[in-house]
PDB file of N, CA and C in Angstrom:
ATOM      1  N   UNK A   1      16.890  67.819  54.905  1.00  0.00           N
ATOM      2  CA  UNK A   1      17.992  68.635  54.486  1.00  0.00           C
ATOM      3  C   UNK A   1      19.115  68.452  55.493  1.00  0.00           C
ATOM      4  N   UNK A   2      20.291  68.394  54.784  1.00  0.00           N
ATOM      5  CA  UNK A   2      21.432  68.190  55.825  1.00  0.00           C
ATOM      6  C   UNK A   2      22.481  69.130  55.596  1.00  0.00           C
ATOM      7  N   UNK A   3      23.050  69.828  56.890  1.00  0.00           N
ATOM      8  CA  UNK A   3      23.876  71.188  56.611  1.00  0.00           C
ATOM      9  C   UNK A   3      25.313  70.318  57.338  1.00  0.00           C
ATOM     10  N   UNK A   4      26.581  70.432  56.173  1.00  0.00           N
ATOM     11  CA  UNK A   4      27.810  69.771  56.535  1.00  0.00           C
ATOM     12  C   UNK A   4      29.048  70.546  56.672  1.00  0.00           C
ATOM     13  N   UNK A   5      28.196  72.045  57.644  1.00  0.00           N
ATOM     14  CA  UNK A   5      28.880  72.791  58.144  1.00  0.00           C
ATOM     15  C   UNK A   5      29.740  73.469  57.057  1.00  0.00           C
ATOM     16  N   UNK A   6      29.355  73.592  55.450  1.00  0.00           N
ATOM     17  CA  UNK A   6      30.309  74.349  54.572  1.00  0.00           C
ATOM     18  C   UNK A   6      29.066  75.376  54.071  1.00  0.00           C
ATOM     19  N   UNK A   7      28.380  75.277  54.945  1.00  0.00           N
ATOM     20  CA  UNK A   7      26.597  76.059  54.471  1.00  0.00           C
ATOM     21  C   UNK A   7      26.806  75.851  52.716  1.00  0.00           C
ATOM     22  N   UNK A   8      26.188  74.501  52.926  1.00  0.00           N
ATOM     23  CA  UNK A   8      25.917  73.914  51.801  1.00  0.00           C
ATOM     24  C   UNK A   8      24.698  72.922  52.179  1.00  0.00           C
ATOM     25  N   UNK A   9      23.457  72.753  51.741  1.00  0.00           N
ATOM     26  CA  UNK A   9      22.377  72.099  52.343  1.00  0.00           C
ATOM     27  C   UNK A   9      21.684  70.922  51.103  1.00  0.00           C
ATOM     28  N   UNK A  10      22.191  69.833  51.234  1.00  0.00           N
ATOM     29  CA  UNK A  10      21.388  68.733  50.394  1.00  0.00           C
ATOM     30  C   UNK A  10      20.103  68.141  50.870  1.00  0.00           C
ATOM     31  N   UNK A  11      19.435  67.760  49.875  1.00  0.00           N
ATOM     32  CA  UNK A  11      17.953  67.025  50.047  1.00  0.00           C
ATOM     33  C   UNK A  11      17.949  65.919  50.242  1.00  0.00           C
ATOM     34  N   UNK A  12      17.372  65.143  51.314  1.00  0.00           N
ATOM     35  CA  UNK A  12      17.333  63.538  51.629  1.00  0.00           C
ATOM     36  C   UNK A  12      15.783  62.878  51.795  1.00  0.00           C
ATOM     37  N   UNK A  13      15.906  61.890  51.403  1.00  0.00           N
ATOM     38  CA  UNK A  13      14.545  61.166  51.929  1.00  0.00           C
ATOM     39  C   UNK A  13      14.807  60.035  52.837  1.00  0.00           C
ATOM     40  N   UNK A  14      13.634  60.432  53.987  1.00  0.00           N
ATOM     41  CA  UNK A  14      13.911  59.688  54.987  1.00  0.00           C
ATOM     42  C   UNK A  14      13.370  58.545  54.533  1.00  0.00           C
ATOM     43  N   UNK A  15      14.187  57.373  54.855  1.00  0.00           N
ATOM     44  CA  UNK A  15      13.602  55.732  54.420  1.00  0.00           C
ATOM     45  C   UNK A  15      13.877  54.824  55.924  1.00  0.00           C
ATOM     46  N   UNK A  16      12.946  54.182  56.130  1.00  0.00           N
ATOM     47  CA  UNK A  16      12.460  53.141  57.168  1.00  0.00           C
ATOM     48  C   UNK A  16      13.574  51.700  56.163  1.00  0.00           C
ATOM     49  N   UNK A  17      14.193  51.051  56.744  1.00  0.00           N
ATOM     50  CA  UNK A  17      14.511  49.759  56.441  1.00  0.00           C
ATOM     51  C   UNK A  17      14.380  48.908  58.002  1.00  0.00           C
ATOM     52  N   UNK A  18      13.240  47.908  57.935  1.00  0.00           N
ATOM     53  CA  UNK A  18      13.651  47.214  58.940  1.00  0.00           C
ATOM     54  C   UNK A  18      13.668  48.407  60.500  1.00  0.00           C
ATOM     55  N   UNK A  19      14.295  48.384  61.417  1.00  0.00           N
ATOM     56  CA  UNK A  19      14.135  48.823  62.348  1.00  0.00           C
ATOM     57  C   UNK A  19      15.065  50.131  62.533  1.00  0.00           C
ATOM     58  N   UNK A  20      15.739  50.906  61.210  1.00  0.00           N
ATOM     59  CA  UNK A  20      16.633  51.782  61.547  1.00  0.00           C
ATOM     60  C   UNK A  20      16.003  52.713  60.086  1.00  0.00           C
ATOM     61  N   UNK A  21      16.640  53.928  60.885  1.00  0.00           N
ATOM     62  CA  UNK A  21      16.095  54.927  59.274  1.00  0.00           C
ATOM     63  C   UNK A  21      17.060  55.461  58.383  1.00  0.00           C
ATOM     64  N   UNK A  22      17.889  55.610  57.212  1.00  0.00           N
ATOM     65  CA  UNK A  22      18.348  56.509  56.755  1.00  0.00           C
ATOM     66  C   UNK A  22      17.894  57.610  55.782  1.00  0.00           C
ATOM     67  N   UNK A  23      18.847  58.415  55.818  1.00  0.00           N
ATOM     68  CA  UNK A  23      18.615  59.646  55.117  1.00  0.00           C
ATOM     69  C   UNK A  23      18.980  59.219  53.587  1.00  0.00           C
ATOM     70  N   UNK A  24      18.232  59.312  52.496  1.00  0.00           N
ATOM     71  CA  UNK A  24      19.165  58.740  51.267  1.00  0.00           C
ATOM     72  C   UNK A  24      18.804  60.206  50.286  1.00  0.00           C
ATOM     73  N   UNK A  25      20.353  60.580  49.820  1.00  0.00           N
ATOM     74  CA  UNK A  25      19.899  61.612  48.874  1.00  0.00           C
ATOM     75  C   UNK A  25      19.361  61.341  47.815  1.00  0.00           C
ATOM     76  N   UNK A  26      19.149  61.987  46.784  1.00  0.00           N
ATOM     77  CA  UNK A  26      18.366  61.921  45.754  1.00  0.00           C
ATOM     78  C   UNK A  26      19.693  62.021  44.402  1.00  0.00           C
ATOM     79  N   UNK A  27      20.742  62.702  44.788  1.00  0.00           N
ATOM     80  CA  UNK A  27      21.925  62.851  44.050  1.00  0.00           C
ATOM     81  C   UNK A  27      22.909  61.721  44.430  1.00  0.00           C
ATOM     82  N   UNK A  28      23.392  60.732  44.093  1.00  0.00           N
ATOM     83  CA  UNK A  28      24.071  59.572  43.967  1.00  0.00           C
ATOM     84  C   UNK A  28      25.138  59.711  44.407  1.00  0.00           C
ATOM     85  N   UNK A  29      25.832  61.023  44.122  1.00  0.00           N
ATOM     86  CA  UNK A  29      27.363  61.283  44.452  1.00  0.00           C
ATOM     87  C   UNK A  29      27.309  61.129  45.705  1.00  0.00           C
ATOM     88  N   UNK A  30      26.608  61.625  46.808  1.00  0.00           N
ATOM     89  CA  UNK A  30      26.393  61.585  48.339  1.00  0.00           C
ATOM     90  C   UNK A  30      25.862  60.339  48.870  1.00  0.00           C
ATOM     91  N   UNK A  31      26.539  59.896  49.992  1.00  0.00           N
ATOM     92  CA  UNK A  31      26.127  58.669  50.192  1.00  0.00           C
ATOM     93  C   UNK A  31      24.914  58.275  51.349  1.00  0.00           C
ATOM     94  N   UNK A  32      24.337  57.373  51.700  1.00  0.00           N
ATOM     95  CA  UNK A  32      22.818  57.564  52.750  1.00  0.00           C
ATOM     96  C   UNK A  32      23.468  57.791  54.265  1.00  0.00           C
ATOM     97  N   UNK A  33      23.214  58.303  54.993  1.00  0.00           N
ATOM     98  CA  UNK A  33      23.280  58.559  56.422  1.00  0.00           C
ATOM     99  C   UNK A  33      22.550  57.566  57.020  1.00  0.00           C
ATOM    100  N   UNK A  34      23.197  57.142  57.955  1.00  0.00           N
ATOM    101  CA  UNK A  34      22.032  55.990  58.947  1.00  0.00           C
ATOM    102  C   UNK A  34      21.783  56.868  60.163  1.00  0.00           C
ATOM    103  N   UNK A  35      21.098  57.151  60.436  1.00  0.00           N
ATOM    104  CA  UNK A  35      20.183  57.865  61.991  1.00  0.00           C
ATOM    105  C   UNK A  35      20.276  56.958  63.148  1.00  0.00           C
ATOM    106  N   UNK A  36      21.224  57.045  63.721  1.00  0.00           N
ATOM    107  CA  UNK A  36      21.012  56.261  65.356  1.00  0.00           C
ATOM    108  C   UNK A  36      20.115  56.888  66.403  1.00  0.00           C
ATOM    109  N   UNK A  37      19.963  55.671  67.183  1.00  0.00           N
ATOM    110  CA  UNK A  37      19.127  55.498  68.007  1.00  0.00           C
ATOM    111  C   UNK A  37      19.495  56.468  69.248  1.00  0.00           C
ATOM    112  N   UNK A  38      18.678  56.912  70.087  1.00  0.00           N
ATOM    113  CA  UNK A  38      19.922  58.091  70.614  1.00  0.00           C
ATOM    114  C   UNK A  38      20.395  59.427  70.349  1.00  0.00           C
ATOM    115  N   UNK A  39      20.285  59.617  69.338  1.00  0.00           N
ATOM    116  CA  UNK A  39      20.385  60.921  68.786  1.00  0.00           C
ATOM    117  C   UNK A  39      19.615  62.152  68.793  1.00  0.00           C
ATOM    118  N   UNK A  40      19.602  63.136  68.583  1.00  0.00           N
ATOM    119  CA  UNK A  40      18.558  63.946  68.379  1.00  0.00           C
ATOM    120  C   UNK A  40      18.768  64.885  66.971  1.00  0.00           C
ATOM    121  N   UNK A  41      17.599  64.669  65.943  1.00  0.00           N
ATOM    122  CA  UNK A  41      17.476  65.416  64.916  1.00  0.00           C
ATOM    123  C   UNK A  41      16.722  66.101  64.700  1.00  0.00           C
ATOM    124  N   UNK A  42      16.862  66.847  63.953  1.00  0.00           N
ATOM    125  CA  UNK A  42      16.149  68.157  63.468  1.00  0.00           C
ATOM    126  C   UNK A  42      15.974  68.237  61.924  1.00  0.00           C
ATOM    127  N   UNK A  43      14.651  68.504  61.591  1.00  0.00           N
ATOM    128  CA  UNK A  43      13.918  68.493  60.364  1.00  0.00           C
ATOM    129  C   UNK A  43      13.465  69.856  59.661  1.00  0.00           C
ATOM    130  N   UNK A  44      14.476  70.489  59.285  1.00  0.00           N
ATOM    131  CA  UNK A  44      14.991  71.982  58.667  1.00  0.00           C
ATOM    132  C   UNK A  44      13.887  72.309  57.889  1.00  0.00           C
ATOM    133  N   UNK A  45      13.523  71.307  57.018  1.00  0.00           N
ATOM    134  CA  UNK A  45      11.844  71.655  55.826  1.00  0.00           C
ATOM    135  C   UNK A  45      11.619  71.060  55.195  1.00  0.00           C
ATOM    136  N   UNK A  46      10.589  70.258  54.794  1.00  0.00           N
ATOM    137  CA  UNK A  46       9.835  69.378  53.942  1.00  0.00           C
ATOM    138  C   UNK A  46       9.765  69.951  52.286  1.00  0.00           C
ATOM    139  N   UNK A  47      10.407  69.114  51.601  1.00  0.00           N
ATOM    140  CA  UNK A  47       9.651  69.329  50.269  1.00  0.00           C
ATOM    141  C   UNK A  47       8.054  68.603  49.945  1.00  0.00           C
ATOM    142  N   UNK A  48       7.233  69.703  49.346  1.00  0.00           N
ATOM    143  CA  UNK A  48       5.983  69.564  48.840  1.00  0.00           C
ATOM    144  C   UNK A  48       5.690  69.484  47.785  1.00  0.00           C
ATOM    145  N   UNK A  49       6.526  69.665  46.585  1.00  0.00           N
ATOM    146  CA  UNK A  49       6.258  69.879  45.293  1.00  0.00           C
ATOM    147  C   UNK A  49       7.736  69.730  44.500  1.00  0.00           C
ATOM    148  N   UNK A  50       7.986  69.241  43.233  1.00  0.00           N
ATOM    149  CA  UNK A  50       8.771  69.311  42.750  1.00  0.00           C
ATOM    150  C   UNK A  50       7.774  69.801  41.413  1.00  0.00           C
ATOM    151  N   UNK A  51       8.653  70.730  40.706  1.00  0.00           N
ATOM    152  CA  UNK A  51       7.873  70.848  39.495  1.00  0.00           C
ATOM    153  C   UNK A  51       9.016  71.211  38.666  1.00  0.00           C
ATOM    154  N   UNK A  52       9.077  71.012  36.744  1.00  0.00           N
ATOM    155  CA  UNK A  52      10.058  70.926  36.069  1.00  0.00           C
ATOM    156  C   UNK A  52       9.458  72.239  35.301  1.00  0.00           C
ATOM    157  N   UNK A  53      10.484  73.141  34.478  1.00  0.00           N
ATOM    158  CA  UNK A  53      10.120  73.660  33.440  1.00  0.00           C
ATOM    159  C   UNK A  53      10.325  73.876  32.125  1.00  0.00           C
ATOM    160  N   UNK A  54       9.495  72.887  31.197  1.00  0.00           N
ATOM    161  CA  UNK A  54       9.806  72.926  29.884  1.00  0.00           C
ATOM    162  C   UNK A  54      10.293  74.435  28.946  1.00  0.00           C
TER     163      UNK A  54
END
């Protein structure tokens, strides 16, 4: 989850490419974050379940 300071919080999945990670949302309009090396992040909450309701 990423907070862009308008306390507004989107969902990302972290993806490994090669030797660097980004964040890629799941909604298209937003674009992937690359995670540098160096940094320090923080991991707000895991999704466990998605479920739909007919």
């Amino acid at each position: 989850m990423e907070n862009d300071d308008t306390d507004k919080a989107t969902f990302k999945q972290l993806k490994k490419y090669g030797d660097y990670f980004v964040l890629h949302s799941l909604n298209p309009k937003y674009p992937d974050i690359e995670l540098k090396k160096g940094n320090k992040y923080t991991v707000v909450g895991k999704v466990v379940k998605k479920e739909k309701k007919y």
